[in-house]
Protein backbone atom coordinates (compact mmCIF):
# COMPACT_ATOMS: atom_id res chain seq x y z
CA UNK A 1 87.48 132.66 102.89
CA UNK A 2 89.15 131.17 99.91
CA UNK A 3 88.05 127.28 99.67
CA UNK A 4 87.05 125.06 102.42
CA UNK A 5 87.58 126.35 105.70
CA UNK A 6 90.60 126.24 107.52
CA UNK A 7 91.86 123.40 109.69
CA UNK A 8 93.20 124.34 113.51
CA UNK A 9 96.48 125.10 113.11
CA UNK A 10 95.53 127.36 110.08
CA UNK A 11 92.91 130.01 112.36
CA UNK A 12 96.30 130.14 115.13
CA UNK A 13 98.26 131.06 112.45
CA UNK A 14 95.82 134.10 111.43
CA UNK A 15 95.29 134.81 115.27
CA UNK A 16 99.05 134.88 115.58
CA UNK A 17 99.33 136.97 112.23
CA UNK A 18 96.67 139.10 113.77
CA UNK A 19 98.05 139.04 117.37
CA UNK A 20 101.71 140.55 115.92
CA UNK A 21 100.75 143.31 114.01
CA UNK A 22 98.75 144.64 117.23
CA UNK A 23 101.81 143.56 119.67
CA UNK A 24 104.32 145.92 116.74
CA UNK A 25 101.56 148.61 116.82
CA UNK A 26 101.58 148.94 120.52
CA UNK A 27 105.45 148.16 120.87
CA UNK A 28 105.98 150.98 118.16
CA UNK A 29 103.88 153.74 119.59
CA UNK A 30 104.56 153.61 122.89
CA UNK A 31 108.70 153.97 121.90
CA UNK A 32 107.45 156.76 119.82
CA UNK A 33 105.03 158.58 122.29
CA UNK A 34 106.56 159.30 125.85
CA UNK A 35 104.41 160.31 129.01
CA UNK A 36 105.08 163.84 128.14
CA UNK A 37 103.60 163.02 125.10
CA UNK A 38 100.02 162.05 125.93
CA UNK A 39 99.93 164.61 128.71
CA UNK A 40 100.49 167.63 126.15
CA UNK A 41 97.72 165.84 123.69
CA UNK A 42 95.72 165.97 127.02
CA UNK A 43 95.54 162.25 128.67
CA UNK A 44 96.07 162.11 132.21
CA UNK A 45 98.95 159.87 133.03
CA UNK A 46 97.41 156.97 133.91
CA UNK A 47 96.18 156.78 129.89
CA UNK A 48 99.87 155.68 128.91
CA UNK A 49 99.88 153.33 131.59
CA UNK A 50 97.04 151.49 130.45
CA UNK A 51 98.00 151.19 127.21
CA UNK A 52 101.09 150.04 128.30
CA UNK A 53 99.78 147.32 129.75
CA UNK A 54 97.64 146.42 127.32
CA UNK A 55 100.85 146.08 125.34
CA UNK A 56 101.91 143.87 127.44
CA UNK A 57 98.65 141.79 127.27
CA UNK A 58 99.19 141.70 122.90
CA UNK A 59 103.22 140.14 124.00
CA UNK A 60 101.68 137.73 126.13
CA UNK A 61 99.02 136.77 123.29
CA UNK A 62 101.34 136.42 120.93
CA UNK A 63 103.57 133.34 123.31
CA UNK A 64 100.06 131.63 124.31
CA UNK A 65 99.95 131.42 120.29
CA UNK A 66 103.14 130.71 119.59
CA UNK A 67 103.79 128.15 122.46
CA UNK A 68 100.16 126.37 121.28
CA UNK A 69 101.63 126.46 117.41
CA UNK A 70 105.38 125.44 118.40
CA UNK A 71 107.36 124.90 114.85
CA UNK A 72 104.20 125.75 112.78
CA UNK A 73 104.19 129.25 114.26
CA UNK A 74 104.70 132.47 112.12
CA UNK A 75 107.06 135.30 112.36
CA UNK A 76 106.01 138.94 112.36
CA UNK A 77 105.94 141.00 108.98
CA UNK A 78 106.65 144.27 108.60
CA UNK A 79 103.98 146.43 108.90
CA UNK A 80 103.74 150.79 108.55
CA UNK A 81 100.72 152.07 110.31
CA UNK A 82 99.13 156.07 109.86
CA UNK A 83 99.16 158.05 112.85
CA UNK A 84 101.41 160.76 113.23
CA UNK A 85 100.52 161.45 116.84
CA UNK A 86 99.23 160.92 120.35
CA UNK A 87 95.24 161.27 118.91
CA UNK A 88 95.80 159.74 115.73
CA UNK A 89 97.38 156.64 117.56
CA UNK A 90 94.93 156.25 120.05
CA UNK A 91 91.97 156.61 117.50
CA UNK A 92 93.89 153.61 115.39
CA UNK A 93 93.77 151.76 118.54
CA UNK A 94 90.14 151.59 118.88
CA UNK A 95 89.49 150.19 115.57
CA UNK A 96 92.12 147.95 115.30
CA UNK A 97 91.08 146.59 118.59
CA UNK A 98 87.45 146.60 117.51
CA UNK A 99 88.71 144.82 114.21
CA UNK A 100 90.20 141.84 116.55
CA UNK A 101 87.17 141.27 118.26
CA UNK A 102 85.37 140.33 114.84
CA UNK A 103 88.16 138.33 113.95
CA UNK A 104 88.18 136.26 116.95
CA UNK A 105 84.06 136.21 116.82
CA UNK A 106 84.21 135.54 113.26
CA UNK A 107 86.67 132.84 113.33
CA UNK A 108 85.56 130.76 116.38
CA UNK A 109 83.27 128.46 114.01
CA UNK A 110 86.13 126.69 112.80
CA UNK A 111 87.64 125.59 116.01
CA UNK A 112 87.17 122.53 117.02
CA UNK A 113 90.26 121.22 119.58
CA UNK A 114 88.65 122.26 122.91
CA UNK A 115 92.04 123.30 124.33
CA UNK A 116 92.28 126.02 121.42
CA UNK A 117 88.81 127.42 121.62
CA UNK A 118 90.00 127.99 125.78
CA UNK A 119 92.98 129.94 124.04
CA UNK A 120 90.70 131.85 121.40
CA UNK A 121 88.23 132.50 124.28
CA UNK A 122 90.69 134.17 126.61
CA UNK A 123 92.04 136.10 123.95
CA UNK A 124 88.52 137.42 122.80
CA UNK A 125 87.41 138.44 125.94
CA UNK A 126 90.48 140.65 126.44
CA UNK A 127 90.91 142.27 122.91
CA UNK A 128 87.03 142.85 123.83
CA UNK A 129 88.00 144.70 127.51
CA UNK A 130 90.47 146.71 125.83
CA UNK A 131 88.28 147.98 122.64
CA UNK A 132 85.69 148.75 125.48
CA UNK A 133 87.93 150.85 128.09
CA UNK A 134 89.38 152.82 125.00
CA UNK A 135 85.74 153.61 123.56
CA UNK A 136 84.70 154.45 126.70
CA UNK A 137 87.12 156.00 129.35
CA UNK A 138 89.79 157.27 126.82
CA UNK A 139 87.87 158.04 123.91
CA UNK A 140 84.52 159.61 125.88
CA UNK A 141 82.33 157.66 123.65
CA UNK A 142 80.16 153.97 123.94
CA UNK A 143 82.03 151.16 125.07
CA UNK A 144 80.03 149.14 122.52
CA UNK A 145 78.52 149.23 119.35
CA UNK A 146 75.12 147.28 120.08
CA UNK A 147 73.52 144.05 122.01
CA UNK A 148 76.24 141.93 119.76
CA UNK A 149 79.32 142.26 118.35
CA UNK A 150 80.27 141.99 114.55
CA UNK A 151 81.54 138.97 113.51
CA UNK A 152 83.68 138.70 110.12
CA UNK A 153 84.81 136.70 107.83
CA UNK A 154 88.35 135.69 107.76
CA UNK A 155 88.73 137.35 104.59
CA UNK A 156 87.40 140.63 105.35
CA UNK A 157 89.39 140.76 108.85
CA UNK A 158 92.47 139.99 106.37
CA UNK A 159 91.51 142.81 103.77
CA UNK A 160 91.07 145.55 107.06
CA UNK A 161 94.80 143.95 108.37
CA UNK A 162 96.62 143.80 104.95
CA UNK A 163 96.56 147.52 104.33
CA UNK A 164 99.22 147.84 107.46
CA UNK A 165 101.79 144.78 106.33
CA UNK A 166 104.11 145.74 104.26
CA UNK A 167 105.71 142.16 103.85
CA UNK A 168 105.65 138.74 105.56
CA UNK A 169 108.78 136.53 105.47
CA UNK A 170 108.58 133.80 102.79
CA UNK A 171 109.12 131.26 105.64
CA UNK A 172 105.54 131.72 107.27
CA UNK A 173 102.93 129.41 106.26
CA UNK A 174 100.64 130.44 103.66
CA UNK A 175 97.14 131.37 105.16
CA UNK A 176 94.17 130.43 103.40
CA UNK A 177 92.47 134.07 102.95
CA UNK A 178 92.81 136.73 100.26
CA UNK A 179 92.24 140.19 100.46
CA UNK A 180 89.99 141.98 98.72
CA UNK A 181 89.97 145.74 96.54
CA UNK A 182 89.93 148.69 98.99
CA UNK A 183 86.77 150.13 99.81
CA UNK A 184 86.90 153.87 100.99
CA UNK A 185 83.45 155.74 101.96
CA UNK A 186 84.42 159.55 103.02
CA UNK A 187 82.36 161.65 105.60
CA UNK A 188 79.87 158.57 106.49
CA UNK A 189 77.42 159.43 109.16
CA UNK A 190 74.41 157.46 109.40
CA UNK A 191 70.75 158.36 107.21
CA UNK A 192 73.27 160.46 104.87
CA UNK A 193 73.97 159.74 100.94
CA UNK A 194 77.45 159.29 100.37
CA UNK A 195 79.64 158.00 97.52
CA UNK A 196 81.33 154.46 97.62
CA UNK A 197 84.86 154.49 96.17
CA UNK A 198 86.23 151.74 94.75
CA UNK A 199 87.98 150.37 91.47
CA UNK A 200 85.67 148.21 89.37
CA UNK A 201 84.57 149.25 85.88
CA UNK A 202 81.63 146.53 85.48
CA UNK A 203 78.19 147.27 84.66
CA UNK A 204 76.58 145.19 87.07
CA UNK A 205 74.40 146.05 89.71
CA UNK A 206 76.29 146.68 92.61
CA UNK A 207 74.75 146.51 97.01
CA UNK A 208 76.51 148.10 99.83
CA UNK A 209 75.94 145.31 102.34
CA UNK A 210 76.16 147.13 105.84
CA UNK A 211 77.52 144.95 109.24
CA UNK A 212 76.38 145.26 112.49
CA UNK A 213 76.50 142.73 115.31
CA UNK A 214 74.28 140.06 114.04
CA UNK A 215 72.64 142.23 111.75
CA UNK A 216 73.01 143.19 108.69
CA UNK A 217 71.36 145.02 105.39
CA UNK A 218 71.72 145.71 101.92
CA UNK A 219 71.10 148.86 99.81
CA UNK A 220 71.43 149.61 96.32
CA UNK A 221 74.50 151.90 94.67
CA UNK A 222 73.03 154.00 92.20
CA UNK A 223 74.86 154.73 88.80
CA UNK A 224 77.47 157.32 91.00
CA UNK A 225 77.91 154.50 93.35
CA UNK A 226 76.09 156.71 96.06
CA UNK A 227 73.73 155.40 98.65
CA UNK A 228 72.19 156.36 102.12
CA UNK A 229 73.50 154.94 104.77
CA UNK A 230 71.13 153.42 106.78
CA UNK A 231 69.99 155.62 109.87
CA UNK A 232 69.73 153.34 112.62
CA UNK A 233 73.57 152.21 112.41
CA UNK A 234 75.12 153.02 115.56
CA UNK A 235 79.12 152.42 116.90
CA UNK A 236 81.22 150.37 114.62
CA UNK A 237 79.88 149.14 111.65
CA UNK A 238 81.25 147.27 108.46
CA UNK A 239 80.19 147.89 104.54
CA UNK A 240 81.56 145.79 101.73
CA UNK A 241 80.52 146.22 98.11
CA UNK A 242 78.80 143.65 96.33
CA UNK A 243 77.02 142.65 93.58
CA UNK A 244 74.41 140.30 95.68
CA UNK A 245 71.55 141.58 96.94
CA UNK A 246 71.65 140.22 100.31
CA UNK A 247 74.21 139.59 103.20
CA UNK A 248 72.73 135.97 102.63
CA UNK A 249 74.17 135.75 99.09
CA UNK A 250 77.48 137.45 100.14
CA UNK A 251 80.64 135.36 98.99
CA UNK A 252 84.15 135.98 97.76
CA UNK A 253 83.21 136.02 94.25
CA UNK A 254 81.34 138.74 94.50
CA UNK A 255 82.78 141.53 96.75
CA UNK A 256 83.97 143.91 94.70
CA UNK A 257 85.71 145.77 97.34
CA UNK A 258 85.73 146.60 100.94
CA UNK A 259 85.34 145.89 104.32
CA UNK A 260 85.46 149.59 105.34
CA UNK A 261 85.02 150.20 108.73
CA UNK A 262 82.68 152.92 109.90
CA UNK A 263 82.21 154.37 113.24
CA UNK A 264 78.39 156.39 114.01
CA UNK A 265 78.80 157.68 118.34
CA UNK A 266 75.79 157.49 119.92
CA UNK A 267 74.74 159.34 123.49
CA UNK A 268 73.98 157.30 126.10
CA UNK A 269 70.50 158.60 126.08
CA UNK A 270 70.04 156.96 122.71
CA UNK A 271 68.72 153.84 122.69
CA UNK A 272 71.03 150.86 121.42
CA UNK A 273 69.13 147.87 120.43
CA UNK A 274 70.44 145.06 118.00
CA UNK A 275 70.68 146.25 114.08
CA UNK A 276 67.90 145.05 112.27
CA UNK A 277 67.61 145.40 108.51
């Protein structure tokens, strides 16, 4: 996060930025996609109705932030987000809602009226139960990623969140985050080499720094800005591009691009202890 961290009213206003681009997303799809709709992509019925109420649960997030803000609250923006169908959506969905749980996790630190950490709480523990229901009953997959989840930085949240606004209006308070250089790592699957793309023409040394829960670990680009990807990543993990050697050392001035989000399934056989470097 850019400068000294942010004061109350400041992480509502990034809850409530955060809180109406998922309450549009939802709002949108759900005009878009009828029940006839999911039931030819091959979701029972009572898949729509589930999301539809957890589209009501993002409206109802977005007045508990609102009514705690009053005049300091801020408006939508206009977003544009990339499915083009019943799958596409529901796989947005997941991350998105996996995204606001590290937000929330992330940003919790910097609370400190006790009526406003309630209001974060309730809100966490939601996003949270609807990330884990989509994972699990809708999507087949785990319901969670490991023992913890993966906090994040304000910033990075911001950087995963900006690539769907389009523009804010000029009347909502600025918010003290920036976002940084897209980070895009094609066909990741965990223990595999893959290349890191990103724009950055420096000869430094440059460290993928890998996310998970409470975890987290740092390997070396080469001069193709390839790497493996660790192999005992499992669910949801984050990777940012740096040129510090260690999660430790991580700071704005030097990510050089991401968070990109990466997703490894795991059976439930498996087992699914905390990441460890």
């Amino acid at each position: 996060m850019s400068g000294s961290g942010p004061n109350d009213t400041q992480v509502l206003q990034y809850a409530l930025t955060l809180e109406n681009l998922e309450n549009k997303f939802y709002m949108d799809a759900l005009s878009q996609f009828s029940a006839d709709d999911f039931t030819a992509a091959g979701y029972p019925d009572w898949v729509r109705g589930r999301y539809t109420q957890i589209a009501g649960h993002e409206s109802d997030h977005v007045s508990l932030l609102s009514g705690a803000l009053g005049n300091d609250s801020v408006a939508p923006c206009n977003y544009s987000f990339p499915y083009t169908d019943v799958k596409s959506f529901i796989s947005l969905a997941t991350l998105i809602e996996n995204v606001g749980v590290s937000a929330y996790s992330g940003a919790a630190q910097y609370i400190t009226t006790p009526a406003y950490v309630t209001i974060a709480a309730v809100i966490l523990t939601t996003e949270a139960r609807h990330q884990s229901w989509q994972s699990s009953s809708v999507a087949m997959m785990a319901p969670w990623s490991s023992a913890y989840d993966t906090p994040l930085s304000l910033d990075m949240v911001y950087t995963i969140a900006s690539a769907f606004i389009t523009s804010c209006p000029s009347t909502n308070a600025a918010l003290p985050v920036m976002a940084f250089p897209t980070l895009t790592v094609a066909n990741a699957s965990a223990n595999a080499y893959v290349d890191f793309s990103f724009d950055d023409n420096s000869t430094d040394t440059k460290y993928a720094i890998f996310y998970n829960g409470l975890g987290n670990t740092a390997v070396q680009l080469d001069e193709s800005n390839g790497a493996t990807i660790p192999g005992n990543l499992q669910g949801v993990s984050y990777v940012v591009v740096s040129t510090a050697s260690s999660a430790a050392d991580v700071s704005n001035s030097n990510i050089v691009a991401g968070p990109a989000i990466l997703d490894f399934p795991f059976p439930g056989s498996a087992s699914n202890p905390a990441f460890t470097s």
